[in-house]
N, C-alpha and C. Protein backbone atom coordinates (compact mmCIF):
# COMPACT_ATOMS: atom_id res chain seq x y z
N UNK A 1 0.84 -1.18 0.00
CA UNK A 1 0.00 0.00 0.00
C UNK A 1 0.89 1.24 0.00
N UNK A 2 0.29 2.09 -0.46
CA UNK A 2 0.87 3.77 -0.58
C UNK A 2 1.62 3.76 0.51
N UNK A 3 0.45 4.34 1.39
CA UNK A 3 0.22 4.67 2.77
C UNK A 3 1.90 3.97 3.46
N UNK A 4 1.93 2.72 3.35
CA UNK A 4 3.12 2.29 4.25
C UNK A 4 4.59 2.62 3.46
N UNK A 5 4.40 3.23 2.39
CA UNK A 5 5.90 3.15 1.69
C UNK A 5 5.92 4.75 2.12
N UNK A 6 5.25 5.34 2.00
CA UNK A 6 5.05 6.85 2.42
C UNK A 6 5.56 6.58 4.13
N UNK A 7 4.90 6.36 4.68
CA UNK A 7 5.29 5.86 6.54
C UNK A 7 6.95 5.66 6.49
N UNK A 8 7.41 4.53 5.62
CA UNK A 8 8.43 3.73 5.48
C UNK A 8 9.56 4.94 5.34
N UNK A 9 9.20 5.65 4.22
CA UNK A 9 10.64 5.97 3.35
C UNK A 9 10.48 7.82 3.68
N UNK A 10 9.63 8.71 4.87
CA UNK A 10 10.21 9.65 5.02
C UNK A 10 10.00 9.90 6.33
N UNK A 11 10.68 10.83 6.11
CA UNK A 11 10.74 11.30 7.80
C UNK A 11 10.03 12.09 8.20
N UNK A 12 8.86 12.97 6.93
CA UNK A 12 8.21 13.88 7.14
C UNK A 12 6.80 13.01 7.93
N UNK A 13 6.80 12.27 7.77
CA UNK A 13 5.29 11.45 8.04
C UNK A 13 5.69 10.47 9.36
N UNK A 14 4.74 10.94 10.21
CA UNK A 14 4.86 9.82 11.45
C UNK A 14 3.89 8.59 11.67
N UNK A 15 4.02 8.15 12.80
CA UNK A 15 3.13 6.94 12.76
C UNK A 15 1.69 7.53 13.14
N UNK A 16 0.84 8.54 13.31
CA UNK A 16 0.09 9.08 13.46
C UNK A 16 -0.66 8.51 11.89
N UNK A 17 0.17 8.45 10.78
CA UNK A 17 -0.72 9.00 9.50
C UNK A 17 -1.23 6.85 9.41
N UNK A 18 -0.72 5.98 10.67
CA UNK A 18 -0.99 4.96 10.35
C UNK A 18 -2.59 4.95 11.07
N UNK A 19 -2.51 5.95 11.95
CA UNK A 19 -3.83 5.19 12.58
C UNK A 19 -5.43 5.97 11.99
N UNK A 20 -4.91 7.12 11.01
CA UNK A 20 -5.70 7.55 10.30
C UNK A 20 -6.74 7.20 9.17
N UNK A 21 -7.93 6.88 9.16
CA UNK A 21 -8.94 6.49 8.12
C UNK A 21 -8.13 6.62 7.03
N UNK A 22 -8.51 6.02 5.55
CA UNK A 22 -8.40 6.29 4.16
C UNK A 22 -8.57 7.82 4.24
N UNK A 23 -9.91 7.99 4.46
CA UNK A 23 -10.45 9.39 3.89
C UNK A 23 -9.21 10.45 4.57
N UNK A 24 -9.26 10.34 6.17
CA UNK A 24 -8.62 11.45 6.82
C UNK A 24 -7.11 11.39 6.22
N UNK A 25 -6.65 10.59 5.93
CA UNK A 25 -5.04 10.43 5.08
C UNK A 25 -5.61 10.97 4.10
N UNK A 26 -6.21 11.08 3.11
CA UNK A 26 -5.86 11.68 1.90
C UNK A 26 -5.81 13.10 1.55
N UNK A 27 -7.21 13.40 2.72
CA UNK A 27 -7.34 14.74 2.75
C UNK A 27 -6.15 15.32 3.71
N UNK A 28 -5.46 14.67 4.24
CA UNK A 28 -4.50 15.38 4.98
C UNK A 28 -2.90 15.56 4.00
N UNK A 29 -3.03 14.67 3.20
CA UNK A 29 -2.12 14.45 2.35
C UNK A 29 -2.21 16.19 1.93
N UNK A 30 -3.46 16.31 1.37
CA UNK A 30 -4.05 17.35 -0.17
C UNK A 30 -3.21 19.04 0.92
N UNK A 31 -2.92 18.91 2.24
CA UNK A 31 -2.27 20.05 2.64
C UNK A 31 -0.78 20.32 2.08
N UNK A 32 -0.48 20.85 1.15
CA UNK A 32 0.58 21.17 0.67
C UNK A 32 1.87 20.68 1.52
N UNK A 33 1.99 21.68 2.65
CA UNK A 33 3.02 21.79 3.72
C UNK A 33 3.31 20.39 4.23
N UNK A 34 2.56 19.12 4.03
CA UNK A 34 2.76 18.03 4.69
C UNK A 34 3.09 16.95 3.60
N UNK A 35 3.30 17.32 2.67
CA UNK A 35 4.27 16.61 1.20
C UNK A 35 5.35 17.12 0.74
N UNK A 36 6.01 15.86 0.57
CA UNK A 36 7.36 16.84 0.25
C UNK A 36 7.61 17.28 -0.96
N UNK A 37 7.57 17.99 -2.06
CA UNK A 37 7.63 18.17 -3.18
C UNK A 37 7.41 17.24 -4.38
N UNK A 38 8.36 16.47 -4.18
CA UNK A 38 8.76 15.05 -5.26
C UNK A 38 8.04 13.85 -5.06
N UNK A 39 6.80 14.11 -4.01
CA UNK A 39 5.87 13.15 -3.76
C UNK A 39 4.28 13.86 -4.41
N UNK A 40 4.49 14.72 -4.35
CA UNK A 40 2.76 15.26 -4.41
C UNK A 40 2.26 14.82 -5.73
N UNK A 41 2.58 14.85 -7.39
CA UNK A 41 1.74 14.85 -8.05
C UNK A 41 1.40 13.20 -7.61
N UNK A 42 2.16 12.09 -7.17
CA UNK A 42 1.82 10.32 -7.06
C UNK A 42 1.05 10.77 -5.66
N UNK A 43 0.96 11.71 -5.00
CA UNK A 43 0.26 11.46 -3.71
C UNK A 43 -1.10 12.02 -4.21
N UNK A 44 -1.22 13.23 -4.76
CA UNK A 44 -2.86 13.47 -5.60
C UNK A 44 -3.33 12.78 -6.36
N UNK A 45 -2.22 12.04 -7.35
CA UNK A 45 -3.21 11.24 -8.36
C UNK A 45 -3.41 9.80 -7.57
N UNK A 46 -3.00 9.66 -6.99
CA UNK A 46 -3.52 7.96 -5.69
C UNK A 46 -4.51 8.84 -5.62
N UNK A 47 -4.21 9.70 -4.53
CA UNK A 47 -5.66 10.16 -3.87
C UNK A 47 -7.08 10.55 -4.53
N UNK A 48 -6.81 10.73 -5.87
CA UNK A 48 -7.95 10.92 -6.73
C UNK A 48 -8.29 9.60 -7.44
N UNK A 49 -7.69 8.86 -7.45
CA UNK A 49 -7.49 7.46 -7.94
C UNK A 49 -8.53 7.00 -6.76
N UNK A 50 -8.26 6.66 -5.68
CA UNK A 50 -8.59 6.13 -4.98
C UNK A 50 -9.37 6.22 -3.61
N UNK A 51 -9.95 7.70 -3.83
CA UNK A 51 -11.19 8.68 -2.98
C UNK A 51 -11.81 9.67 -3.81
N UNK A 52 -11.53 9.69 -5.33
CA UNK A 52 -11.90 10.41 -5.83
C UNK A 52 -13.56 10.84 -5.71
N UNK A 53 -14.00 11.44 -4.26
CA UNK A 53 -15.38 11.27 -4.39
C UNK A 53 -15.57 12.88 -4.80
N UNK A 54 -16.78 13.28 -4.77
CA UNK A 54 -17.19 14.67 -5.27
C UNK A 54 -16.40 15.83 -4.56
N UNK A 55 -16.48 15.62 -2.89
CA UNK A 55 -16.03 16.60 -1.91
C UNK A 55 -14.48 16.95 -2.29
N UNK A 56 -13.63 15.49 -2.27
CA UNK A 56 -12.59 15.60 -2.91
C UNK A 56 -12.11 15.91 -4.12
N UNK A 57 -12.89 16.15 -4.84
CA UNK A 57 -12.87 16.85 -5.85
C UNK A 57 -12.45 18.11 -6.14
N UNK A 58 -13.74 18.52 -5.33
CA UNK A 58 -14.35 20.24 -4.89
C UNK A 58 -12.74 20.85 -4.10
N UNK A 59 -12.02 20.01 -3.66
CA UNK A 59 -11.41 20.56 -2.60
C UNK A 59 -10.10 20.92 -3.57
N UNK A 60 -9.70 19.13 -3.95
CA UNK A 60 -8.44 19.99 -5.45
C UNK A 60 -8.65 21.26 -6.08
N UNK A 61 -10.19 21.11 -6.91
CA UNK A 61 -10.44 22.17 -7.70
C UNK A 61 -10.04 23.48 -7.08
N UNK A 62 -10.45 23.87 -5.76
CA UNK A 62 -10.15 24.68 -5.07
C UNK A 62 -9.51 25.49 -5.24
N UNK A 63 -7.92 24.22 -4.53
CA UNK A 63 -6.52 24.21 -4.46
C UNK A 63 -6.24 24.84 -6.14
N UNK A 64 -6.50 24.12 -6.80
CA UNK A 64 -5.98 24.49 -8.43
C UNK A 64 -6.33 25.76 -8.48
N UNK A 65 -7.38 26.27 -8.07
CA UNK A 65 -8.21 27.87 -8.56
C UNK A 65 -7.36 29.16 -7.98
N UNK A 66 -7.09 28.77 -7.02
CA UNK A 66 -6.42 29.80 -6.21
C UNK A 66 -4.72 29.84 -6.25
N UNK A 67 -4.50 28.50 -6.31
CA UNK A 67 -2.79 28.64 -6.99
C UNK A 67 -2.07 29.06 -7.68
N UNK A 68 -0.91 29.90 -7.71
CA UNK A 68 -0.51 30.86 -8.68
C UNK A 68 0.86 30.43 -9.22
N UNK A 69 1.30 29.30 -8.64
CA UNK A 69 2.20 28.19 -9.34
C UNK A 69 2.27 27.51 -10.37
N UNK A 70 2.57 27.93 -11.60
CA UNK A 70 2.12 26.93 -12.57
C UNK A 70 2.50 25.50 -12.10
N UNK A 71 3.91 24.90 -11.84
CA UNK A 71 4.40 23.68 -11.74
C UNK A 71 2.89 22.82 -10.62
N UNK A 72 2.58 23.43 -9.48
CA UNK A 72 1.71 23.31 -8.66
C UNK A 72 0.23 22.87 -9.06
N UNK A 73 -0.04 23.72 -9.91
CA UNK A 73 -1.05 23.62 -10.80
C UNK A 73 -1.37 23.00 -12.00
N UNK A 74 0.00 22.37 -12.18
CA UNK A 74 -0.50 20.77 -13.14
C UNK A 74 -0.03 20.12 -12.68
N UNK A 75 0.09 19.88 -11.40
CA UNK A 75 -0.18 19.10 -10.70
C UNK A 75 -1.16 18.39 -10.32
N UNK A 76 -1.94 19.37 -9.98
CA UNK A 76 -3.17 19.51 -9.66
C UNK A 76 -4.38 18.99 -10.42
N UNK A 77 -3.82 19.58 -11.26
CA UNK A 77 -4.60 19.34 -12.73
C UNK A 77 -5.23 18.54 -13.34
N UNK A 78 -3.76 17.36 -13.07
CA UNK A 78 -3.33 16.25 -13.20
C UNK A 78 -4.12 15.39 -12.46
N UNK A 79 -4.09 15.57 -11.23
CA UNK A 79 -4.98 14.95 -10.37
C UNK A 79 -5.98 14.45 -10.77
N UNK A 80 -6.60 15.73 -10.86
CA UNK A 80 -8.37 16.12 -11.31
C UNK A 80 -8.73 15.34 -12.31
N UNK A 81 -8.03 14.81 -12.81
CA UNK A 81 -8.13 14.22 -14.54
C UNK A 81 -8.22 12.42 -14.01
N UNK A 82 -7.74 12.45 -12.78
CA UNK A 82 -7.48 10.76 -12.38
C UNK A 82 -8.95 10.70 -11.48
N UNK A 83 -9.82 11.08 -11.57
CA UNK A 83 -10.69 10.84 -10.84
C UNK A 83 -11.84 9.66 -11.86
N UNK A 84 -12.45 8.47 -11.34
CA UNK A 84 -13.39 7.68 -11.90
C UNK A 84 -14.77 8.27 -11.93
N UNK A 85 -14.94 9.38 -11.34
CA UNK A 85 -16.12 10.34 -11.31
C UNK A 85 -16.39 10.96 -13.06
N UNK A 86 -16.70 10.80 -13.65
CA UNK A 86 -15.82 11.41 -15.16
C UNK A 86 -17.02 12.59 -15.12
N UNK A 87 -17.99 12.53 -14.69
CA UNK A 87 -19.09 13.99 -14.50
C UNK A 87 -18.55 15.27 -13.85
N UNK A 88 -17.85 14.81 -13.33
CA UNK A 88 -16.99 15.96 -12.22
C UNK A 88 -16.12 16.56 -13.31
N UNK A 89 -15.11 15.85 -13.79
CA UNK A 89 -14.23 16.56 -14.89
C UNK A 89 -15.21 17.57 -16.01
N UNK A 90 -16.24 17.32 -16.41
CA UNK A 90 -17.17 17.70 -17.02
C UNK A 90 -18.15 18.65 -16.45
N UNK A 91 -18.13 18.77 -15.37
CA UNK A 91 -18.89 19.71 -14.56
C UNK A 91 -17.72 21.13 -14.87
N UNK A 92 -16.45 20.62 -14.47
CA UNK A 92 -15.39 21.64 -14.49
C UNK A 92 -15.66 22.44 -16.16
N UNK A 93 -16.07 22.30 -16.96
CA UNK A 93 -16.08 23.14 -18.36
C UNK A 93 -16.99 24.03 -18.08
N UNK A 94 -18.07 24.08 -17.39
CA UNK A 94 -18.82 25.08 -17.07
C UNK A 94 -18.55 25.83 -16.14
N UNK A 95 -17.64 26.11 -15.22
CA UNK A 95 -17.04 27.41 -14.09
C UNK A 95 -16.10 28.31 -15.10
């Protein structure tokens, strides 16, 4: 699993993120400050991969809207595009 190679291989992540739900890990992931750079676009696209529900959605989109990073923001992007929701990506043409 993600989750334990992430645990495993940094030092930024403690054993806290083991006793955390799916959901509460992913959305805790989606806080910038708590990924380390060279992990985030494989930590959003899991997480959209694999919670891609509406809320989580709403919340990337967010993140993407207000970001003024390009590199950050196809990231993001990127994400958004890995979701099995495919109405959601399609909702996005109309904002």
């Amino acid at each position: 699993m993600v989750r334990v190679h992430f645990v495993q291989n940094s030092s930024v992540y403690t054993s806290d993120y083991a006793m955390m739900s799916d959901d509460d890990y992913i959305t805790d992931l989606l806080n910038v400050c708590s990924v380390a750079a060279g992990l985030r676009t494989i930590t959003y696209m899991y997480g959209m991969q694999q919670k891609g529900n509406e809320q989580l959605w709403d919340k990337v989109w967010n993140m993407y809207m207000v970001t003024s990073e390009p590199v950050e923001k196809y990231k993001l992007l990127k994400s958004l595009a890995q979701t099995r929701l495919v109405w959601l990506v399609h909702r996005s043409d109309s904002c």
